[in-house]
PDB file of N, CA and C in Angstrom:
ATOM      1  N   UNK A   1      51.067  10.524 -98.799  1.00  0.00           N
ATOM      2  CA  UNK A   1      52.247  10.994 -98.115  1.00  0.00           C
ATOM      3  C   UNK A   1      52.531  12.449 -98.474  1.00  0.00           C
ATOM      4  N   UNK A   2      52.627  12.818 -99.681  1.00  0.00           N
ATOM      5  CA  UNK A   2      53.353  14.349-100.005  1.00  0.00           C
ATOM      6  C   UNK A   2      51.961  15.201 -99.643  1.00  0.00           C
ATOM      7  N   UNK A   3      50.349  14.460 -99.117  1.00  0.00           N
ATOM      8  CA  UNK A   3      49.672  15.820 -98.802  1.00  0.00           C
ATOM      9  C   UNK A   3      49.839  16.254 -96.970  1.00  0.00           C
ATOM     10  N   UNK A   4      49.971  14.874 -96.238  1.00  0.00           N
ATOM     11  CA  UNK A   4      50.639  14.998 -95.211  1.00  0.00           C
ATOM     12  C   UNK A   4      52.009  15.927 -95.127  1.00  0.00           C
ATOM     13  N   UNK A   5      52.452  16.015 -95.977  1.00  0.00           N
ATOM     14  CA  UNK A   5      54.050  16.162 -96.179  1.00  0.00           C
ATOM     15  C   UNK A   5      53.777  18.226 -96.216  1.00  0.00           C
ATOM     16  N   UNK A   6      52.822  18.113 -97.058  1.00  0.00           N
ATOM     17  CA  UNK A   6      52.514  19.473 -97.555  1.00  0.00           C
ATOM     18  C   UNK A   6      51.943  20.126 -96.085  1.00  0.00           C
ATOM     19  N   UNK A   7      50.849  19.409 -95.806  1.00  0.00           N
ATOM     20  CA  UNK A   7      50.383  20.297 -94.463  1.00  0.00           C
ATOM     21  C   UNK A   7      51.371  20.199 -93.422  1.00  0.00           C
ATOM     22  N   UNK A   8      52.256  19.701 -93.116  1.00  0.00           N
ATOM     23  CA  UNK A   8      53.091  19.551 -91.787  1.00  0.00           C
ATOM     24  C   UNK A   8      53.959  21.250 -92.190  1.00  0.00           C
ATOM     25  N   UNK A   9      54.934  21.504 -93.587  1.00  0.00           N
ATOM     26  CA  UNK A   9      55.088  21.819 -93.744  1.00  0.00           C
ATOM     27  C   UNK A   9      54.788  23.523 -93.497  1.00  0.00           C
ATOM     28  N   UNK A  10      53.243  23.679 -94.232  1.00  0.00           N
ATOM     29  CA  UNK A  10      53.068  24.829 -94.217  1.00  0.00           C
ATOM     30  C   UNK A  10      52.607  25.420 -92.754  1.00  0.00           C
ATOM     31  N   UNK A  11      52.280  23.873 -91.910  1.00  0.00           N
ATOM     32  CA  UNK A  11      52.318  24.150 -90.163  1.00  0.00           C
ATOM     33  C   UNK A  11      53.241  24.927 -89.685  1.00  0.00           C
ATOM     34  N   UNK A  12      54.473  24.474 -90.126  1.00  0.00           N
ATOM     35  CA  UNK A  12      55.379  24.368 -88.966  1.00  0.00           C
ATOM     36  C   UNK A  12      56.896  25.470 -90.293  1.00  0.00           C
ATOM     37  N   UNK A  13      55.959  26.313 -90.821  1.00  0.00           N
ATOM     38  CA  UNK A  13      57.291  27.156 -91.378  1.00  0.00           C
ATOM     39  C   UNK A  13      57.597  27.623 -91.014  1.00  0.00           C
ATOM     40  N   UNK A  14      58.117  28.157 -89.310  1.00  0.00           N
ATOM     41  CA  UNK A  14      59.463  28.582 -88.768  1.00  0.00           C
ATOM     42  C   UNK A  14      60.519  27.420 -88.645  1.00  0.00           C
ATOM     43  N   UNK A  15      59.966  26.068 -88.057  1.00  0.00           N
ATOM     44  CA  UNK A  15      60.996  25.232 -87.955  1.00  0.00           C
ATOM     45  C   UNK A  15      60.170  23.759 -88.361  1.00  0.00           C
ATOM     46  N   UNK A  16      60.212  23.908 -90.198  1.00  0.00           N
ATOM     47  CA  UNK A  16      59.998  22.667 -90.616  1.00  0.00           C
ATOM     48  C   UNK A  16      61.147  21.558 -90.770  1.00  0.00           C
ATOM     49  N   UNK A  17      60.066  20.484 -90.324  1.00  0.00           N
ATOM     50  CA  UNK A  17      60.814  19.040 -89.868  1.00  0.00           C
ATOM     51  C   UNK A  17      61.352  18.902 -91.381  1.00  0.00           C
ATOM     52  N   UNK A  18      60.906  19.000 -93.277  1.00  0.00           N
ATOM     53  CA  UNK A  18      61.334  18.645 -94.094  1.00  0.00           C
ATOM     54  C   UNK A  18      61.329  20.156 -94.457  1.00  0.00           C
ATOM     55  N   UNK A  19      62.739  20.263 -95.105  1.00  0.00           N
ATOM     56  CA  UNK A  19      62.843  21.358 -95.638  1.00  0.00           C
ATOM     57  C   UNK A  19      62.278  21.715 -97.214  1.00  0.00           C
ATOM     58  N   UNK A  20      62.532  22.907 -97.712  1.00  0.00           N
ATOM     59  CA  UNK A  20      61.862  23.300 -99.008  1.00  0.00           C
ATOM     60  C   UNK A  20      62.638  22.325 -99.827  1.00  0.00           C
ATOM     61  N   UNK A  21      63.637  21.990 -99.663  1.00  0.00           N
ATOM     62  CA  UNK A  21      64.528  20.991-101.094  1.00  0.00           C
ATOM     63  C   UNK A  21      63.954  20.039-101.105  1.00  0.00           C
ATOM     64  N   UNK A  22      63.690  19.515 -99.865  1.00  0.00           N
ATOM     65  CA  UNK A  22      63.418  17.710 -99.623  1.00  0.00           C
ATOM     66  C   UNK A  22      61.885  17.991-100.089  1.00  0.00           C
ATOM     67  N   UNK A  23      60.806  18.813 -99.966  1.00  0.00           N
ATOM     68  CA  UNK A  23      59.350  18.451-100.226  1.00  0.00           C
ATOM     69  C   UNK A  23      59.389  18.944-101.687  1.00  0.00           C
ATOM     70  N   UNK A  24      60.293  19.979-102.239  1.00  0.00           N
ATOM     71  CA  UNK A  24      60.240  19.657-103.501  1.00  0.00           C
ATOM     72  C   UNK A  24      61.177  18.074-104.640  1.00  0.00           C
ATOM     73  N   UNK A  25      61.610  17.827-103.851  1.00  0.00           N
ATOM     74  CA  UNK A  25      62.247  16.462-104.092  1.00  0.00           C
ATOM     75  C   UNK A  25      61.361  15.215-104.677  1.00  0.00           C
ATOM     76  N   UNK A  26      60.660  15.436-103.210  1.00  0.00           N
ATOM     77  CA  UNK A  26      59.544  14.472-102.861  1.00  0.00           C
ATOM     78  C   UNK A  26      58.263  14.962-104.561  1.00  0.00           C
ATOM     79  N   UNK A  27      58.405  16.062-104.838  1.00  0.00           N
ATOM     80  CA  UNK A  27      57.366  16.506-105.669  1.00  0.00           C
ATOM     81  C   UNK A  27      58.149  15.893-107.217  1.00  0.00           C
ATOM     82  N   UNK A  28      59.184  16.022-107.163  1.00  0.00           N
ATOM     83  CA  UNK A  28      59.351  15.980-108.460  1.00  0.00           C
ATOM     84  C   UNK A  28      59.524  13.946-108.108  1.00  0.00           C
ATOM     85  N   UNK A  29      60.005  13.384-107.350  1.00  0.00           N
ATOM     86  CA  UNK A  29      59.741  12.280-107.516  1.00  0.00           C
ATOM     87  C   UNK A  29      58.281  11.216-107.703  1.00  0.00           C
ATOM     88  N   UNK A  30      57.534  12.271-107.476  1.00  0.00           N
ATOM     89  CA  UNK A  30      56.052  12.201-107.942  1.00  0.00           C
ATOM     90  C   UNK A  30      55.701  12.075-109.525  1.00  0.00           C
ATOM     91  N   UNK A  31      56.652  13.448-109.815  1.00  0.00           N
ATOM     92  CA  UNK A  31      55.617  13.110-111.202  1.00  0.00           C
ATOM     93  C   UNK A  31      56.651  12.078-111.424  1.00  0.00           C
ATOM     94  N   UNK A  32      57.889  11.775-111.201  1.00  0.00           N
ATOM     95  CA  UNK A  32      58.182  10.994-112.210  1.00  0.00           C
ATOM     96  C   UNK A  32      57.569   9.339-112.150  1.00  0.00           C
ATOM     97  N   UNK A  33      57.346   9.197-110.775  1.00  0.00           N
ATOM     98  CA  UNK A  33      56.295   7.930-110.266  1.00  0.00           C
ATOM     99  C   UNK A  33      54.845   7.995-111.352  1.00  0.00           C
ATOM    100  N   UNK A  34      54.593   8.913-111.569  1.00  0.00           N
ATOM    101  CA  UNK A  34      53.420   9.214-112.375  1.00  0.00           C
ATOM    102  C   UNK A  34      52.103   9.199-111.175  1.00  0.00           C
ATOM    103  N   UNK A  35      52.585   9.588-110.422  1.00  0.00           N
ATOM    104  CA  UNK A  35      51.795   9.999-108.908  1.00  0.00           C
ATOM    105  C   UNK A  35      50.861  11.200-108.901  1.00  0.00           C
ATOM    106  N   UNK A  36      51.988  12.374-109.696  1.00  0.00           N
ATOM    107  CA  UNK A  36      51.121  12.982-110.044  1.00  0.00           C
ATOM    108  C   UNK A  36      51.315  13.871-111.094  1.00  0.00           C
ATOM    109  N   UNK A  37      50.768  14.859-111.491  1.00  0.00           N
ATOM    110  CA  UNK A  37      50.621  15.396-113.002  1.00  0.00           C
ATOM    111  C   UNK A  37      51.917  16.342-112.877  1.00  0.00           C
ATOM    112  N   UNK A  38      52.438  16.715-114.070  1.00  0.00           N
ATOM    113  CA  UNK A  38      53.563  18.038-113.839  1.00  0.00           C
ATOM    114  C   UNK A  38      52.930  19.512-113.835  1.00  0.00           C
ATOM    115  N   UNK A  39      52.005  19.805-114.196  1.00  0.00           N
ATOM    116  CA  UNK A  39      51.293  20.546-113.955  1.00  0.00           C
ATOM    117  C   UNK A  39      50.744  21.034-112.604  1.00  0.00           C
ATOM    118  N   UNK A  40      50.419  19.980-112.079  1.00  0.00           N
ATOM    119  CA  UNK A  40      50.080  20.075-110.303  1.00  0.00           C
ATOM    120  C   UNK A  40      51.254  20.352-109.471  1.00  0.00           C
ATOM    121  N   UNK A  41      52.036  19.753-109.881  1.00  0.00           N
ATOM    122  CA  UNK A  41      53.215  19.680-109.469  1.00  0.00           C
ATOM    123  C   UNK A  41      53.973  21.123-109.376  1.00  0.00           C
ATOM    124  N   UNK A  42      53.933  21.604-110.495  1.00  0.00           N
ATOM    125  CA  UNK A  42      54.323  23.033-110.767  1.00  0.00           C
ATOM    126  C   UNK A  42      53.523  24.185-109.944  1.00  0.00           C
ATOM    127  N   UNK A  43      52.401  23.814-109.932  1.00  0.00           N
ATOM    128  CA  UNK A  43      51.561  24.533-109.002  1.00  0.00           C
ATOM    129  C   UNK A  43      51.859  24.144-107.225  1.00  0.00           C
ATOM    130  N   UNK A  44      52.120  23.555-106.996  1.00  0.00           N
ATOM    131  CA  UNK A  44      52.372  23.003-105.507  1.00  0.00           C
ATOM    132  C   UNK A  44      54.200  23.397-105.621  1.00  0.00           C
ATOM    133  N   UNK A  45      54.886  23.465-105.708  1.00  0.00           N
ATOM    134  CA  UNK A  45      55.969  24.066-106.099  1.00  0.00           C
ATOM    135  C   UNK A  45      55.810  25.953-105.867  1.00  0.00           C
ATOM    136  N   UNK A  46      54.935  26.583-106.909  1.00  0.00           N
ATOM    137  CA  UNK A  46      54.801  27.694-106.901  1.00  0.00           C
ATOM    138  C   UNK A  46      54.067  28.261-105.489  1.00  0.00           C
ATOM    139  N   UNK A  47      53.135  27.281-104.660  1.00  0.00           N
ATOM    140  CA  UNK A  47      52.968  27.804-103.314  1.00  0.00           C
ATOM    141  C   UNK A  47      54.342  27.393-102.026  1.00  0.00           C
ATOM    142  N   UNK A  48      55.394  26.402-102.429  1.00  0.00           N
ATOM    143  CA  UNK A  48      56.113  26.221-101.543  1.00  0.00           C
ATOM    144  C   UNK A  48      57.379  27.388-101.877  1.00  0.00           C
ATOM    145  N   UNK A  49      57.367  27.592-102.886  1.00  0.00           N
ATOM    146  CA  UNK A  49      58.230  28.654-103.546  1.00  0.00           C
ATOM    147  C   UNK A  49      58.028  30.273-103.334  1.00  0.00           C
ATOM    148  N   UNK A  50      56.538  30.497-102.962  1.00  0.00           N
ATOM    149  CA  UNK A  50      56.341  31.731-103.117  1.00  0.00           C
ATOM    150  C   UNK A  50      55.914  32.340-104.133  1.00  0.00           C
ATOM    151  N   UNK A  51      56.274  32.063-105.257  1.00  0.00           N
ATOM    152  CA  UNK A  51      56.287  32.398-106.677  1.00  0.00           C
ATOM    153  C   UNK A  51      55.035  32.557-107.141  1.00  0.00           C
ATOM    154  N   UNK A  52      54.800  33.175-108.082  1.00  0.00           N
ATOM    155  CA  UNK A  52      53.428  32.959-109.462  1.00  0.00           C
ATOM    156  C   UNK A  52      53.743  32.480-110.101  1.00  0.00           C
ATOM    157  N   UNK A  53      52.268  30.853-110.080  1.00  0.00           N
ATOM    158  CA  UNK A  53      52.376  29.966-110.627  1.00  0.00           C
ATOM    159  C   UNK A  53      52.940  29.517-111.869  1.00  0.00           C
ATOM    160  N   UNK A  54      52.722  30.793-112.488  1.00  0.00           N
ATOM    161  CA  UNK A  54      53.112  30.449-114.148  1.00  0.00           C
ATOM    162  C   UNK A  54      54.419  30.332-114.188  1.00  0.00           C
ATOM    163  N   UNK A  55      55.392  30.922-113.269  1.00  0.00           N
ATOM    164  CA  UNK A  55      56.912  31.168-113.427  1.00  0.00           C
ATOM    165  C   UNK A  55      57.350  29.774-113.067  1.00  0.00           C
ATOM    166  N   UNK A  56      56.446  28.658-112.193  1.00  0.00           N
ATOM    167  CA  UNK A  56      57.063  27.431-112.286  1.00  0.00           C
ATOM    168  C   UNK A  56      56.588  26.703-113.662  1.00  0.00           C
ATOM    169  N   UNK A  57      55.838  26.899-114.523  1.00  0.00           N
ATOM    170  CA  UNK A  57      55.606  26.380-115.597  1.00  0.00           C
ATOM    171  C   UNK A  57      54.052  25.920-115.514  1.00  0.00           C
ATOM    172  N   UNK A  58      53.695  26.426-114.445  1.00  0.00           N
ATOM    173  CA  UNK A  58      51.977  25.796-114.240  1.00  0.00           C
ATOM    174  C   UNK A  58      51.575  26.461-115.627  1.00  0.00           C
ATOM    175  N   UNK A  59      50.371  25.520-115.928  1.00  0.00           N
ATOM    176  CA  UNK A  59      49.634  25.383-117.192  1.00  0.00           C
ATOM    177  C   UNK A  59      47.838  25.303-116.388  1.00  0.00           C
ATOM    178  N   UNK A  60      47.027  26.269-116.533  1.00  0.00           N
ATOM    179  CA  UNK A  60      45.617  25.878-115.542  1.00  0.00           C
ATOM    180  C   UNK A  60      44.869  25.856-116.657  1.00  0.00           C
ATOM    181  N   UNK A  61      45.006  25.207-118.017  1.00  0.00           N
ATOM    182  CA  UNK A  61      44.223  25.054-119.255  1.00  0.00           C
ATOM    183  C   UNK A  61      43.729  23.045-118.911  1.00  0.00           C
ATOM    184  N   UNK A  62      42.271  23.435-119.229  1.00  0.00           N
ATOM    185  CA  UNK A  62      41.370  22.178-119.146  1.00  0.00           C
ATOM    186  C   UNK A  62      42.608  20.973-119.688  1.00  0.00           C
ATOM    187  N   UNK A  63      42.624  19.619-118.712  1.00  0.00           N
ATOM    188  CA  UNK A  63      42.959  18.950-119.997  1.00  0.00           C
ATOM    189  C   UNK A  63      42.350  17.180-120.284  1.00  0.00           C
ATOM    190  N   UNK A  64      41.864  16.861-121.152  1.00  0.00           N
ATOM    191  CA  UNK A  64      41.242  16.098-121.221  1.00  0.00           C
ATOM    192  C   UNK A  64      41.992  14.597-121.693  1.00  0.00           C
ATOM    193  N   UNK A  65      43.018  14.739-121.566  1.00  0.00           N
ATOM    194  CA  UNK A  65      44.402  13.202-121.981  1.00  0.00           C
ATOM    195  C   UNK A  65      43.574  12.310-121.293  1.00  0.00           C
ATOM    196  N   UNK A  66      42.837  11.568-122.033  1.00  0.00           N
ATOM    197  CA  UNK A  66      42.230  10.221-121.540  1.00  0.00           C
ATOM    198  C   UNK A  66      43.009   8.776-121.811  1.00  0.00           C
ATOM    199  N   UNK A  67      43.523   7.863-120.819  1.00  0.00           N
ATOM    200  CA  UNK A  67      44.137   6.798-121.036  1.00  0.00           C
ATOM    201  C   UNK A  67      43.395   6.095-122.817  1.00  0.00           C
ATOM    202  N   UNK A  68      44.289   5.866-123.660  1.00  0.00           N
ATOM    203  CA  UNK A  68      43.710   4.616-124.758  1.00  0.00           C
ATOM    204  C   UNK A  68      43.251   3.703-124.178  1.00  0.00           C
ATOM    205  N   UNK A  69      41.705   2.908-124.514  1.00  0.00           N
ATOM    206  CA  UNK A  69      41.243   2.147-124.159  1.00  0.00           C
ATOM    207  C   UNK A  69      41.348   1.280-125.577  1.00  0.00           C
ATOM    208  N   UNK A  70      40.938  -0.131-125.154  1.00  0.00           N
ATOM    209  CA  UNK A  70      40.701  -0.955-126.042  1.00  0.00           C
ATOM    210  C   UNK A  70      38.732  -0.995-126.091  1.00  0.00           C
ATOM    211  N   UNK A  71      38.606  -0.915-127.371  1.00  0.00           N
ATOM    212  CA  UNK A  71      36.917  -0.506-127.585  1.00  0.00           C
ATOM    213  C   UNK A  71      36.425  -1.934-126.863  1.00  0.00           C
ATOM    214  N   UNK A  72      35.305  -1.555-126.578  1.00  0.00           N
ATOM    215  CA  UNK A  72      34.383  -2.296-125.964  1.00  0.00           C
ATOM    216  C   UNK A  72      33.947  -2.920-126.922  1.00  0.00           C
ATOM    217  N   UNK A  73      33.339  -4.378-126.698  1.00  0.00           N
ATOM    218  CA  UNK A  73      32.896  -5.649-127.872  1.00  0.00           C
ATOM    219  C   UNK A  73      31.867  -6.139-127.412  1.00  0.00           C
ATOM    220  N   UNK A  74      30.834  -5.931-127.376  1.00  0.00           N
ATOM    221  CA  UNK A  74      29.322  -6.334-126.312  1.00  0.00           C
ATOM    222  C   UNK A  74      29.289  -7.960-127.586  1.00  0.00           C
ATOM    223  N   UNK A  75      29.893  -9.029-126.684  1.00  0.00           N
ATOM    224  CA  UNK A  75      29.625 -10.344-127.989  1.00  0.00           C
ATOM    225  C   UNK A  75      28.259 -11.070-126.933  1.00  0.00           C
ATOM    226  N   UNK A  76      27.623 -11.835-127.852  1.00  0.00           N
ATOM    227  CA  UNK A  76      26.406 -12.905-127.331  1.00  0.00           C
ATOM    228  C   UNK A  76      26.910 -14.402-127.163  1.00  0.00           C
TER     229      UNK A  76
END
């Protein structure tokens, strides 16, 4: 939905159907869904904003946060 949301948007910026509040709305109700990262988020923000990225808090450093797994047990 919010990449649909994104392209309609940057279509139709003389007379978008969702305005800049509501698709950033939609963004921050993302990360908090855990939909998507805050980082991305900040960056997709900084192109609906205009802005450089960093001034929304974007971070473009590798990051490797891998879910905890429970170890693998190969039993016979």
């Amino acid at each position: 939905m919010l990449y649909s949301v994104l392209v309609d948007w940057k279509k139709s910026r003389r007379r978008p159907s969702v305005t800049t509040q509501d698709l950033l709305t939609i963004i921050e109700e993302g990360v908090e869904n855990g939909r998507i990262t805050p980082y991305l988020a900040a960056y997709i923000a900084s192109e609906v904003l205009g802005v450089d990225a960093y001034e929304t808090g974007y971070d473009d450093r590798v990051r490797l946060d891998e879910p905890e797994r429970e170890p693998f047990v190969l039993t016979a």
